[in-house]
Protein backbone atom coordinates (compact mmCIF):
# COMPACT_ATOMS: atom_id res chain seq x y z
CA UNK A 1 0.00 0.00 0.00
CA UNK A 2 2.67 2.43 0.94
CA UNK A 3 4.57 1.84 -2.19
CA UNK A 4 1.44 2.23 -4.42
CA UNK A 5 0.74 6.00 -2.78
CA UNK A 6 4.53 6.88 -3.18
CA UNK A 7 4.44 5.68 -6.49
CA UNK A 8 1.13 7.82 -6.86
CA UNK A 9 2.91 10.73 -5.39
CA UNK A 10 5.67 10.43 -7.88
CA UNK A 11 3.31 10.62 -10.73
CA UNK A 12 1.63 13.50 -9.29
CA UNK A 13 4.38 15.66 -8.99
CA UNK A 14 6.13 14.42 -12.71
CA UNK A 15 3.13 15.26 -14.33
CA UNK A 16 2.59 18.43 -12.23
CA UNK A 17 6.27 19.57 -13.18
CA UNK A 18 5.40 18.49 -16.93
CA UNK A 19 2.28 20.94 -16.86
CA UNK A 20 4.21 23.90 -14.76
CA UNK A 21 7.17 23.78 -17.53
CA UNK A 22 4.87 23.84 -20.64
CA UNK A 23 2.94 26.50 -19.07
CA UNK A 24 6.39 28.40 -18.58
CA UNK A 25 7.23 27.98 -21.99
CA UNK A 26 3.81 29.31 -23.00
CA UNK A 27 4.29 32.42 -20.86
CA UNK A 28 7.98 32.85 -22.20
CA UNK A 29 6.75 32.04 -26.12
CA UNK A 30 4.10 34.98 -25.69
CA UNK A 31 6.73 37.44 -24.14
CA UNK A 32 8.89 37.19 -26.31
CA UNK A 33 6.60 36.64 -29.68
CA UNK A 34 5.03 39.91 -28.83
CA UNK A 35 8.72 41.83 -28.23
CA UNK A 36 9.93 40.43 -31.45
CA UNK A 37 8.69 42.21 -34.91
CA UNK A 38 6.70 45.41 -33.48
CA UNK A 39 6.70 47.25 -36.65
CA UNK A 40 8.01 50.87 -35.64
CA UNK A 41 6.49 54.02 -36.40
CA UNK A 42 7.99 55.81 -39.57
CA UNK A 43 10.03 58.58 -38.16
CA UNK A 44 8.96 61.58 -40.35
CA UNK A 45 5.12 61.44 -40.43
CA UNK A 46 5.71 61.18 -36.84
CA UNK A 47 7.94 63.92 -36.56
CA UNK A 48 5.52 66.51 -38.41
CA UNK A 49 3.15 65.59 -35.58
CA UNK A 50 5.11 66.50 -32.66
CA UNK A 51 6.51 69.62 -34.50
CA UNK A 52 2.77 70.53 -34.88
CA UNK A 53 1.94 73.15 -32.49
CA UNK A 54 -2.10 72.95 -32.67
CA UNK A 55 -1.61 69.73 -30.77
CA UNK A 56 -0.91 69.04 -26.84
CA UNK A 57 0.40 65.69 -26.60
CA UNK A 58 0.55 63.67 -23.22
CA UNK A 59 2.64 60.49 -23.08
CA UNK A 60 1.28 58.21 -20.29
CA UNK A 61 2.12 54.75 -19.49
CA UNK A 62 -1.28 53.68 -20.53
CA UNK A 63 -1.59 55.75 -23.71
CA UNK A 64 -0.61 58.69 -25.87
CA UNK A 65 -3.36 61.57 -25.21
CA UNK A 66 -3.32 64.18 -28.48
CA UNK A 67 -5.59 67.06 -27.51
CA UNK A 68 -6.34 70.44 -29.53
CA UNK A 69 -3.89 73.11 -27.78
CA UNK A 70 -5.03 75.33 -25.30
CA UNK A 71 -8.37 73.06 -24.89
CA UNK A 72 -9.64 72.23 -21.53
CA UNK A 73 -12.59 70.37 -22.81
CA UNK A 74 -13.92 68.78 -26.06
CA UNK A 75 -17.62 67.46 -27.53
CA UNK A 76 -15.86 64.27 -28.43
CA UNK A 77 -12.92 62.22 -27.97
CA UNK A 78 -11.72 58.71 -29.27
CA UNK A 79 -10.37 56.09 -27.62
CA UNK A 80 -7.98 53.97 -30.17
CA UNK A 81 -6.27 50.83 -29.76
CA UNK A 82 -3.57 49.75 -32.33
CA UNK A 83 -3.22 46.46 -34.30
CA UNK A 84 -0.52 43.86 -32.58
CA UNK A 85 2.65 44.40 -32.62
CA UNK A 86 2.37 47.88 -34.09
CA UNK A 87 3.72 51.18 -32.19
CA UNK A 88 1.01 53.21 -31.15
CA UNK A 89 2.61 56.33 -32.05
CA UNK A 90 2.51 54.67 -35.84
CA UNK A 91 -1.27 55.91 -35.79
CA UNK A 92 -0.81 59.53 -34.49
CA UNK A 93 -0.25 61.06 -38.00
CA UNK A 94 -3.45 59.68 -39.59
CA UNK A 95 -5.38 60.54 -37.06
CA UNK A 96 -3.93 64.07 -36.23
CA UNK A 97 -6.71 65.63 -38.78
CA UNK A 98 -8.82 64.81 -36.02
CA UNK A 99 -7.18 66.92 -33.69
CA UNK A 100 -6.63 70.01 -35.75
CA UNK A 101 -9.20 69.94 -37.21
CA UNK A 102 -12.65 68.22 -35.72
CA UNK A 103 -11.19 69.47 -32.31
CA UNK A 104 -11.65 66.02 -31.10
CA UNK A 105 -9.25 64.50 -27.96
CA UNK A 106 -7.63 61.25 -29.65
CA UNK A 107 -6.23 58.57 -26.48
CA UNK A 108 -3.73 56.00 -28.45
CA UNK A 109 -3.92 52.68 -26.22
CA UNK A 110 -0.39 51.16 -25.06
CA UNK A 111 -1.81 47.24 -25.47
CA UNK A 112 -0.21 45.36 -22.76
CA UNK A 113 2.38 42.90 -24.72
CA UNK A 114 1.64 44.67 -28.04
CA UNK A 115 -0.96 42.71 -28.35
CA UNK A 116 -4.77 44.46 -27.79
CA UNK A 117 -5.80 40.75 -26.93
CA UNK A 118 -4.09 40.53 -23.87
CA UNK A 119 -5.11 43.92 -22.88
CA UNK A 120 -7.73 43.47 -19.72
CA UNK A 121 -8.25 47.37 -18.77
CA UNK A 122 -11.45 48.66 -19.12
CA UNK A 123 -12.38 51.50 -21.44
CA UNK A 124 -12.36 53.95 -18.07
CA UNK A 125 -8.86 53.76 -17.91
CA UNK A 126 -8.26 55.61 -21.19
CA UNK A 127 -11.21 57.98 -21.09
CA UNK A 128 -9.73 58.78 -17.68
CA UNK A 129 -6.98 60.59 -18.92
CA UNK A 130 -9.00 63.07 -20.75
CA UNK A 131 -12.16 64.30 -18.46
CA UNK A 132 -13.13 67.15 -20.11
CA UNK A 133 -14.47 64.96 -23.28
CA UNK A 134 -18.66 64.87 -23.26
CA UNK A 135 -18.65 61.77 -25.44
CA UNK A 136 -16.53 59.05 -26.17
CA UNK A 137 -15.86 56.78 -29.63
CA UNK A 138 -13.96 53.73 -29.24
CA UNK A 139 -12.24 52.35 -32.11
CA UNK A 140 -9.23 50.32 -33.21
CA UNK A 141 -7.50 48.73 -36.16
CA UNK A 142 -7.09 45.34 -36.97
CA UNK A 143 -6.81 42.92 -34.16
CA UNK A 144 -7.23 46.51 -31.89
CA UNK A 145 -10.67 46.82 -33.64
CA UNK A 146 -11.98 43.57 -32.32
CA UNK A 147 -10.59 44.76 -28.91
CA UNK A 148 -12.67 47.92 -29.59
CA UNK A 149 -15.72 45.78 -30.06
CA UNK A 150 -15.28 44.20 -26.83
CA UNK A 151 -15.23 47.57 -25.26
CA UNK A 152 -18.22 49.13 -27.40
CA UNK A 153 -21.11 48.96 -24.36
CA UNK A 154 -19.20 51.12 -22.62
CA UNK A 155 -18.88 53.70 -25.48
CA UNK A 156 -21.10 56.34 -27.22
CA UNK A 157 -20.10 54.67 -30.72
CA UNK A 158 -17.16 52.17 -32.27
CA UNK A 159 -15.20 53.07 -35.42
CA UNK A 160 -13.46 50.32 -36.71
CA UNK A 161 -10.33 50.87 -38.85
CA UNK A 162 -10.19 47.83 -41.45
CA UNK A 163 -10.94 45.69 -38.69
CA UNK A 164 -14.59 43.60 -37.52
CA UNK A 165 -16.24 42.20 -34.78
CA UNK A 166 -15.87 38.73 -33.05
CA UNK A 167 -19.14 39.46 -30.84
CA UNK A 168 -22.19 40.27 -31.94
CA UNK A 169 -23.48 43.71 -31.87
CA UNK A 170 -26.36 43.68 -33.85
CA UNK A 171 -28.95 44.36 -31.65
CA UNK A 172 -27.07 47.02 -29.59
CA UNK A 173 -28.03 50.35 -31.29
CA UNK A 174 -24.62 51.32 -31.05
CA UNK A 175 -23.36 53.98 -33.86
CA UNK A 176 -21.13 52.15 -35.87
CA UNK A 177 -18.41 53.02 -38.22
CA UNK A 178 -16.55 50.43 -40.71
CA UNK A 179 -13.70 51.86 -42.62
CA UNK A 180 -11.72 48.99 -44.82
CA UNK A 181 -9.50 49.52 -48.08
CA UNK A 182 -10.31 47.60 -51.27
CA UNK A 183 -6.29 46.72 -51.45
CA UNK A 184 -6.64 44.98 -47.45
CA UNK A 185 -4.89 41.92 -47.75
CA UNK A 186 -5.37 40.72 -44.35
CA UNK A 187 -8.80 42.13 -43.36
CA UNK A 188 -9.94 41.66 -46.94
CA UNK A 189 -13.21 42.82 -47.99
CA UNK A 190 -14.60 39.55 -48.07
CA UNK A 191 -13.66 38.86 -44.18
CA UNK A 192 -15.28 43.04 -43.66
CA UNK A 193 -18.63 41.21 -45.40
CA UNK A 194 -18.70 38.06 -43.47
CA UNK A 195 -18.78 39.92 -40.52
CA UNK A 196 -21.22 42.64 -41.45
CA UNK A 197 -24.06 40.65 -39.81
CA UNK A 198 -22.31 41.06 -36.11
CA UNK A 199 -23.26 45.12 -36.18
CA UNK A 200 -26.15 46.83 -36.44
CA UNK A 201 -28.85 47.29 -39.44
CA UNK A 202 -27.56 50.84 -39.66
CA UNK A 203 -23.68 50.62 -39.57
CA UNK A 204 -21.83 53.00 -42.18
CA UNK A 205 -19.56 50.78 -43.91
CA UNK A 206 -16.91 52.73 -46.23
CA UNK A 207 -14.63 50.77 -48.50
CA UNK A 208 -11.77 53.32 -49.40
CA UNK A 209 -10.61 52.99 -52.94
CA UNK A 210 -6.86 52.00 -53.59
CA UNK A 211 -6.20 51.35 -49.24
CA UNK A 212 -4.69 48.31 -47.83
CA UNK A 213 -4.27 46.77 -44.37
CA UNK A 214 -1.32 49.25 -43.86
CA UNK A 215 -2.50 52.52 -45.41
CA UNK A 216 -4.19 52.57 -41.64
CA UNK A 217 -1.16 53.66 -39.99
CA UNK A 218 2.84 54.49 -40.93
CA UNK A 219 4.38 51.74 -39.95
CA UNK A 220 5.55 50.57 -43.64
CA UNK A 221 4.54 47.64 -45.26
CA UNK A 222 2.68 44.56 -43.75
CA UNK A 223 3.51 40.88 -44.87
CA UNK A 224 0.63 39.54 -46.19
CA UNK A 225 -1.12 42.62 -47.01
CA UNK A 226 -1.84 43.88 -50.57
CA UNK A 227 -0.07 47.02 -52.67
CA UNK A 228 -1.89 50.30 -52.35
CA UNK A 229 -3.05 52.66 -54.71
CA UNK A 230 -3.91 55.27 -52.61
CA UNK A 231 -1.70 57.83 -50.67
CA UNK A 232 -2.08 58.76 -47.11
CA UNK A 233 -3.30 61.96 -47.79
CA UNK A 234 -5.93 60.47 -49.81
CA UNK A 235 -6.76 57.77 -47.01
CA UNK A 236 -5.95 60.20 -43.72
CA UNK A 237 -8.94 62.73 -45.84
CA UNK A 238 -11.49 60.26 -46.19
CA UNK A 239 -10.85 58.81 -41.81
CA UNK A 240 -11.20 62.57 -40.83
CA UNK A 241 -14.56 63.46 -42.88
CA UNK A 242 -16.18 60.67 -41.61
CA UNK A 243 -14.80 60.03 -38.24
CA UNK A 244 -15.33 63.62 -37.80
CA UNK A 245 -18.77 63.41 -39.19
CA UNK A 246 -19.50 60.75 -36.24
CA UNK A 247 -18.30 62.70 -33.66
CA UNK A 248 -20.48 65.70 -34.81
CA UNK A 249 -23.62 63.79 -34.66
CA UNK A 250 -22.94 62.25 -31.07
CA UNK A 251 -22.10 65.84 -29.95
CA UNK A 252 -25.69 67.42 -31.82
């Protein structure tokens, strides 16, 4: 009997220490997956924005706050989380339009990891850091847009930035905003269309002629993603008119 329950005992603890090392090996496979390959911002877009003075820019640990200068408070604001492994401050120059000129508040997300899935803050911890903002979009691209979706309840509307939803949304009422590019290679308008059932009747879906996967940020090109025909200035126009357009009717 005794040697059957040591015997036992062995197995226990082999096949605990089995379990604790794969699960170490997990944890140490995700670390350093999601240090490895974060596609950098490009350094002049990104320069032009903190050169522009119209903008009062706030880097926090938990995000990078752009804000119209000399603003205490704003009609609307958006929260945006950035696809994995990409450098948040890759997304500051496409969205700066917003800032000059929509006067919104724009909150870049620092994903924990790089890697929006992993990230298990709540929407409040972003909208925190701007208080003076009456209403609140939440929006992301790529794998940060089906973060976004996770977080739309607690938002006034979700823009997603050739991105969809995992969870269904349908029947929320939420005010919903699609933007894809006709060049995606990765969320490709097929994938934008076999998703369209998870969002509302009344969701404004915008294909943008000649954008891929990339043209969403300035963080060069994306394996796997197709060649675009359109510039940024052409793409960066078309996210400010109707992100801005949004935000206007939230604020009405």
């Amino acid at each position: 009997m005794t040697k059957k329950r040591s015997r036992g005992r062995r197995i226990v603890r082999w096949t605990l220490g089995i379990v604790g090392g794969l699960l170490v090996a997990a944890i140490v496979g995700i670390l350093v997956y999601s240090q490895v390959g974060v596609m950098a911002a490009e350094p002049e877009p990104l320069a032009a924005v903190r050169a522009d003075e119209r903008i009062a820019i706030t880097d926090d640990s938990a995000a990078i706050v752009l804000a119209p200068a000399g603003a205490s408070e704003t009609g609307a604001g958006l929260v945006f989380i950035p696809g994995a492994k990409v450098d948040p401050w890759a997304y500051a120059s496409i969205l700066l339009g917003l800032v000059t000129d929509d006067g919104l508040t724009v909150v870049i997300t620092k994903p924990w990891l790089n890697l929006a899935f992993f990230d298990l803050r709540p929407l409040s911890t972003f909208t925190d850091l701007a208080l003076g903002v009456g209403s609140w979009m939440v929006g992301g691209h790529s794998l940060g847009g089906v973060k976004a979706c996770q977080l739309a309840s607690d938002a006034d509307a979700l823009v997603l930035f050739a991105s969809y939803c995992a969870n269904d949304l349908s029947a929320s009422g939420l005010p919903v905003l699609s933007l894809s590019g006709s060049e995606d290679g990765l969320s490709t308008p097929q994938k934008i269309a076999d998703a369209r059932h998870l969002l509302p009747a009344d969701a404004t879906m915008v294909e943008i002629p000649g954008a891929s996967h990339a043209s969403f940020g300035d963080y060069g090109p994306q394996p796997g993603d197709g060649t675009p025909t359109a510039t940024d200035a052409e793409v960066e126009a078309v996210v400010v008119e109707q992100v801005g357009t949004l935000a206007s009717a939230l604020t009405r």
